[in-house]
C-alpha atoms as a PDB file:
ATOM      1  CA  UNK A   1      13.161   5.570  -6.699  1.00  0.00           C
ATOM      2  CA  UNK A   2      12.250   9.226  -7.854  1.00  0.00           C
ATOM      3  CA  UNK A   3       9.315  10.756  -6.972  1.00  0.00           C
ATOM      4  CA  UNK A   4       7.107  13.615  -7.413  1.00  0.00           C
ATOM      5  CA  UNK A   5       6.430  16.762  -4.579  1.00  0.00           C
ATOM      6  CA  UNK A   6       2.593  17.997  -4.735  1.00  0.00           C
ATOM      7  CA  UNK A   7       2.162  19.807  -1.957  1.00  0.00           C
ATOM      8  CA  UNK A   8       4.206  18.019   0.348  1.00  0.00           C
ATOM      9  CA  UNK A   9       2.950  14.626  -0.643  1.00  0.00           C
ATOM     10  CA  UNK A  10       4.658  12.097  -2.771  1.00  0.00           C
ATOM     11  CA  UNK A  11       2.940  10.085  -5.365  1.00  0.00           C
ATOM     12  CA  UNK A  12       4.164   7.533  -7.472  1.00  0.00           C
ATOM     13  CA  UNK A  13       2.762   4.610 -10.226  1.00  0.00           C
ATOM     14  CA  UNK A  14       3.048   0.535  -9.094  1.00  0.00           C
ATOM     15  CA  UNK A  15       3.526  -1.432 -11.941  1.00  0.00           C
ATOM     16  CA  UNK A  16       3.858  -5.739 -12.152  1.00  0.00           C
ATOM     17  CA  UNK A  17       5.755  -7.272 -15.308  1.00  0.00           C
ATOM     18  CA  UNK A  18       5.591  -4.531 -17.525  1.00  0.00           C
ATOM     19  CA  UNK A  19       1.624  -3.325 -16.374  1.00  0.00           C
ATOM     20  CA  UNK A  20       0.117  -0.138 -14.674  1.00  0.00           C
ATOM     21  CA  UNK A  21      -1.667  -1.566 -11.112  1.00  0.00           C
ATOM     22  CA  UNK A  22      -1.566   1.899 -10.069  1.00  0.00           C
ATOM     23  CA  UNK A  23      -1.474   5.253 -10.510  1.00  0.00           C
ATOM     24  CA  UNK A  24      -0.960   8.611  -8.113  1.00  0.00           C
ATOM     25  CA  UNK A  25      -0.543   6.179  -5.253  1.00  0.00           C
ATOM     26  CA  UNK A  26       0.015   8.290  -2.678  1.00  0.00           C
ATOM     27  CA  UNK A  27       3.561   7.194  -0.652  1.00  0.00           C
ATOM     28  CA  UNK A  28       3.185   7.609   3.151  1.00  0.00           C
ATOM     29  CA  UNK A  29       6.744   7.892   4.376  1.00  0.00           C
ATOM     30  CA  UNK A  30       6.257  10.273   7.510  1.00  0.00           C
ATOM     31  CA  UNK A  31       4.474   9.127  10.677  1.00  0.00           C
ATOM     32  CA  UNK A  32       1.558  11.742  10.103  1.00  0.00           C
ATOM     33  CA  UNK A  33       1.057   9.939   6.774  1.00  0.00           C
ATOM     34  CA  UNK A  34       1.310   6.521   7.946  1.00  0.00           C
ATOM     35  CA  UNK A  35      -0.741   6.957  10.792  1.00  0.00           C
ATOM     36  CA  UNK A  36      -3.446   8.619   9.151  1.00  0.00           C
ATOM     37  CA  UNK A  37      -3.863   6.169   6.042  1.00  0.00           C
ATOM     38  CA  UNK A  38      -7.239   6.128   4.590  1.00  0.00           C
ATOM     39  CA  UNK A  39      -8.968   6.879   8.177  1.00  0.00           C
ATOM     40  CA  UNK A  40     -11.718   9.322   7.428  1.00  0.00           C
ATOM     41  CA  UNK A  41     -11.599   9.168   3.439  1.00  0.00           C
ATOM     42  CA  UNK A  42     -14.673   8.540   1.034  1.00  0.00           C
ATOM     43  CA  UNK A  43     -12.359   5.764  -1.398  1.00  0.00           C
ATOM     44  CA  UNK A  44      -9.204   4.679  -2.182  1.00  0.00           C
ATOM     45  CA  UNK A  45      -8.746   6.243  -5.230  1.00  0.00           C
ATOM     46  CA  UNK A  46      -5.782   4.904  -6.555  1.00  0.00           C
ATOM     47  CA  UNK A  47      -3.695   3.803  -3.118  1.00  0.00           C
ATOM     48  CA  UNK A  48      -1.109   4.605  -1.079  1.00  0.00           C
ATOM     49  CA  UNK A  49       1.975   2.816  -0.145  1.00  0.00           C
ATOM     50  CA  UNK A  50       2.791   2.734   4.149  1.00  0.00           C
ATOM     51  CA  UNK A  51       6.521   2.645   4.444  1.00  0.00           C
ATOM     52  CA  UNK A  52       7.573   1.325   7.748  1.00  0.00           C
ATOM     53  CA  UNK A  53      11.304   2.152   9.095  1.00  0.00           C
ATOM     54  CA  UNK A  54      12.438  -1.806   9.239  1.00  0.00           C
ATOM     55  CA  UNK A  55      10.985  -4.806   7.722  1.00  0.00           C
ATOM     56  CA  UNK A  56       9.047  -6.903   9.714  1.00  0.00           C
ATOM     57  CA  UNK A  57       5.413  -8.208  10.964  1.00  0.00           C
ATOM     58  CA  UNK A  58       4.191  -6.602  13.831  1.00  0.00           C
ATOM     59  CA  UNK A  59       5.620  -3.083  11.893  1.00  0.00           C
ATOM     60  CA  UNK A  60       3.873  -3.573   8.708  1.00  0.00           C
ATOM     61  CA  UNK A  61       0.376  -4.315  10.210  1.00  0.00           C
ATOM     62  CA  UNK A  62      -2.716  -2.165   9.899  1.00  0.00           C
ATOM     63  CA  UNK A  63      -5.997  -1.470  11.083  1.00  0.00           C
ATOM     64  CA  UNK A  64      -9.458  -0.458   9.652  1.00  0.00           C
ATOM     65  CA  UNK A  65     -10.654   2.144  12.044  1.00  0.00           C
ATOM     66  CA  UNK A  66     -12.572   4.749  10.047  1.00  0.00           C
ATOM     67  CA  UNK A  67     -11.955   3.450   7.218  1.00  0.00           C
ATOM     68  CA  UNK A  68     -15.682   2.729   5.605  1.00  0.00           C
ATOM     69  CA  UNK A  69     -15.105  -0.029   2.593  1.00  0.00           C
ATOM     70  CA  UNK A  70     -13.216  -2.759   2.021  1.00  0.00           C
ATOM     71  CA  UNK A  71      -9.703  -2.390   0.048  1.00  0.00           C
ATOM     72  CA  UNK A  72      -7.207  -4.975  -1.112  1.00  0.00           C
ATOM     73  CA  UNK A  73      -4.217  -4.759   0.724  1.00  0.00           C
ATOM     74  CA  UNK A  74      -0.077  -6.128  -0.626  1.00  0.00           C
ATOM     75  CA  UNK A  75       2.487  -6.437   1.387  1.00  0.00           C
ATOM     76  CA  UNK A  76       6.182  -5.879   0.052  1.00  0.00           C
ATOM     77  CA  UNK A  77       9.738  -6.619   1.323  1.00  0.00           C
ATOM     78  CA  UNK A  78      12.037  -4.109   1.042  1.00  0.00           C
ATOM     79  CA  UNK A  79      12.881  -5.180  -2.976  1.00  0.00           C
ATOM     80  CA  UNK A  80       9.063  -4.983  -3.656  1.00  0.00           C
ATOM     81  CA  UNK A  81       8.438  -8.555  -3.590  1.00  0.00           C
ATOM     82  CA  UNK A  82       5.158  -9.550  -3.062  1.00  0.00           C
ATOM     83  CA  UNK A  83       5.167 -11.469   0.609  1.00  0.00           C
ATOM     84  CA  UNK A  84       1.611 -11.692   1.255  1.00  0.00           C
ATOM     85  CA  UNK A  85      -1.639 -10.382   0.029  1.00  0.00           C
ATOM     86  CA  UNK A  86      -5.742  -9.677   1.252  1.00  0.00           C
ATOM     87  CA  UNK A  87      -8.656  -9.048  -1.294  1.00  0.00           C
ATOM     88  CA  UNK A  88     -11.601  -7.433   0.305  1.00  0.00           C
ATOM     89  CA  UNK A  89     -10.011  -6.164   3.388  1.00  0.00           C
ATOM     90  CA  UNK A  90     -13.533  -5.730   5.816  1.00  0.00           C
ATOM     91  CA  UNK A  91     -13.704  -1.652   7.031  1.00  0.00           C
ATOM     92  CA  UNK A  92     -13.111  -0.910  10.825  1.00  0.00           C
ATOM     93  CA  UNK A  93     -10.548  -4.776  10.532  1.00  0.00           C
ATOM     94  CA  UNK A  94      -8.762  -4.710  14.215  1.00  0.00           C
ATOM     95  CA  UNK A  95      -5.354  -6.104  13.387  1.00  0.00           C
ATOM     96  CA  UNK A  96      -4.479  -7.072   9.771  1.00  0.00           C
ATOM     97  CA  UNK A  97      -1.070  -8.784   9.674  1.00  0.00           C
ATOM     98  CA  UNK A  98       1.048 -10.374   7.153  1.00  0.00           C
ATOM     99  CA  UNK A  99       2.034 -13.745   6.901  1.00  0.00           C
ATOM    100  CA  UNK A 100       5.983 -12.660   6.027  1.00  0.00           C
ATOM    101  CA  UNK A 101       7.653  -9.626   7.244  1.00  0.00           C
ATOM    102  CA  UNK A 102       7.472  -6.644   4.945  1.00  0.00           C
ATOM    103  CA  UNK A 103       8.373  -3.060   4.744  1.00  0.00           C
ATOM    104  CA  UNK A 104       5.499  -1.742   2.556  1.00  0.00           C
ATOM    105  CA  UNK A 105       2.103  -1.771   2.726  1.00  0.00           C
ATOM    106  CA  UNK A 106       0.371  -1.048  -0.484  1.00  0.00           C
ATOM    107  CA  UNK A 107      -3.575  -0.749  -0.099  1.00  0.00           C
ATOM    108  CA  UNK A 108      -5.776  -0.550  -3.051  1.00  0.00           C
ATOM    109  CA  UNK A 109      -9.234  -0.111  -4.107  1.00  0.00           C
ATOM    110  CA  UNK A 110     -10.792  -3.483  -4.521  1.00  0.00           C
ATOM    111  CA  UNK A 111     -10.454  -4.557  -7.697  1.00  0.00           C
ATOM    112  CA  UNK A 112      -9.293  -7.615  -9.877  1.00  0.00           C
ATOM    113  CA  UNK A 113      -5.579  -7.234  -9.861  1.00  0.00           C
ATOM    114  CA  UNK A 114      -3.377 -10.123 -11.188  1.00  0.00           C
ATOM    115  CA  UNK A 115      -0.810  -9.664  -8.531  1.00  0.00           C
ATOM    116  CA  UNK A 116       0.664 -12.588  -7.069  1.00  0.00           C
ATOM    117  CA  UNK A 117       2.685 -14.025  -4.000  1.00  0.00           C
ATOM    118  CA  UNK A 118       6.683 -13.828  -5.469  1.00  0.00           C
ATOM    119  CA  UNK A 119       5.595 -11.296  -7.867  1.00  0.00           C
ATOM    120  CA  UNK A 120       8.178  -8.021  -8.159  1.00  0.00           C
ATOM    121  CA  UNK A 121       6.873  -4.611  -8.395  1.00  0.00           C
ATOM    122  CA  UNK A 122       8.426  -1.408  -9.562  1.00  0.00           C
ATOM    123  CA  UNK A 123       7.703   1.761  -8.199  1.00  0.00           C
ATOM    124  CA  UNK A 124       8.257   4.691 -10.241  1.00  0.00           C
ATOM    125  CA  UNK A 125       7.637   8.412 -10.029  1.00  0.00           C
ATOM    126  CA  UNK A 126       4.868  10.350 -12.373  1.00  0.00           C
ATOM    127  CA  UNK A 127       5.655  12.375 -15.442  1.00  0.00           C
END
């Protein structure tokens, strides 16, 4: 995995067989970043990726506090396999949990992505 510094931040692209599902996803690695998520933010832009420490449920869950519109959410194992996914996450959600444990969390805007349960993304850094 390479990615790119910006100011302290790392970004990379998501991509599914061969296709871009994301660009400048912002990867949230620290506890500052993970903790603060999209809370307070207009949009999505183009994600961010929560990295928990271990794999598992209860460490890969989220919330929707202050976050004000829905998102699609994907949650990967720690090869990037998709485990479980939710379209239209509702803003200010209490506990949003996956069905599998995973590592990542990747949250998107809401849009009409082809990615699927078993799926394997890549994660790449930026040029």
């Amino acid at each position: 995995m390479y990615f790119v510094l910006v100011i302290g931040m790392k970004f990379c692209t998501i991509t599914c067989n061969g296709k871009i599902i994301a660009k400048n996803v912002k990867y949230c690695d620290s506890l500052f970043s993970r903790m603060k998520g999209l809370m307070f933010t207009r949009t999505a832009k183009d994600g961010i990726i929560l990295v928990s420490s271990k794999e598992g449920i209860l460490e890969s869950s989220i919330h929707m506090f202050f976050v004000f519109y829905p998102i699609d959410v994907v949650w990967l194992d720690e090869k990037y396999k998709v485990v479980d996914k939710r379209k239209k996450v509702k803003p200010f959600s209490f506990h949003v949990k996956p069905k599998m444990p995973a590592k990542y969390v990747l949250e998107l805007p809401v849009s009409n992505t082809s990615i699927k349960i078993g799926d394997k993304l890549s994660v790449s850094h930026l040029m």
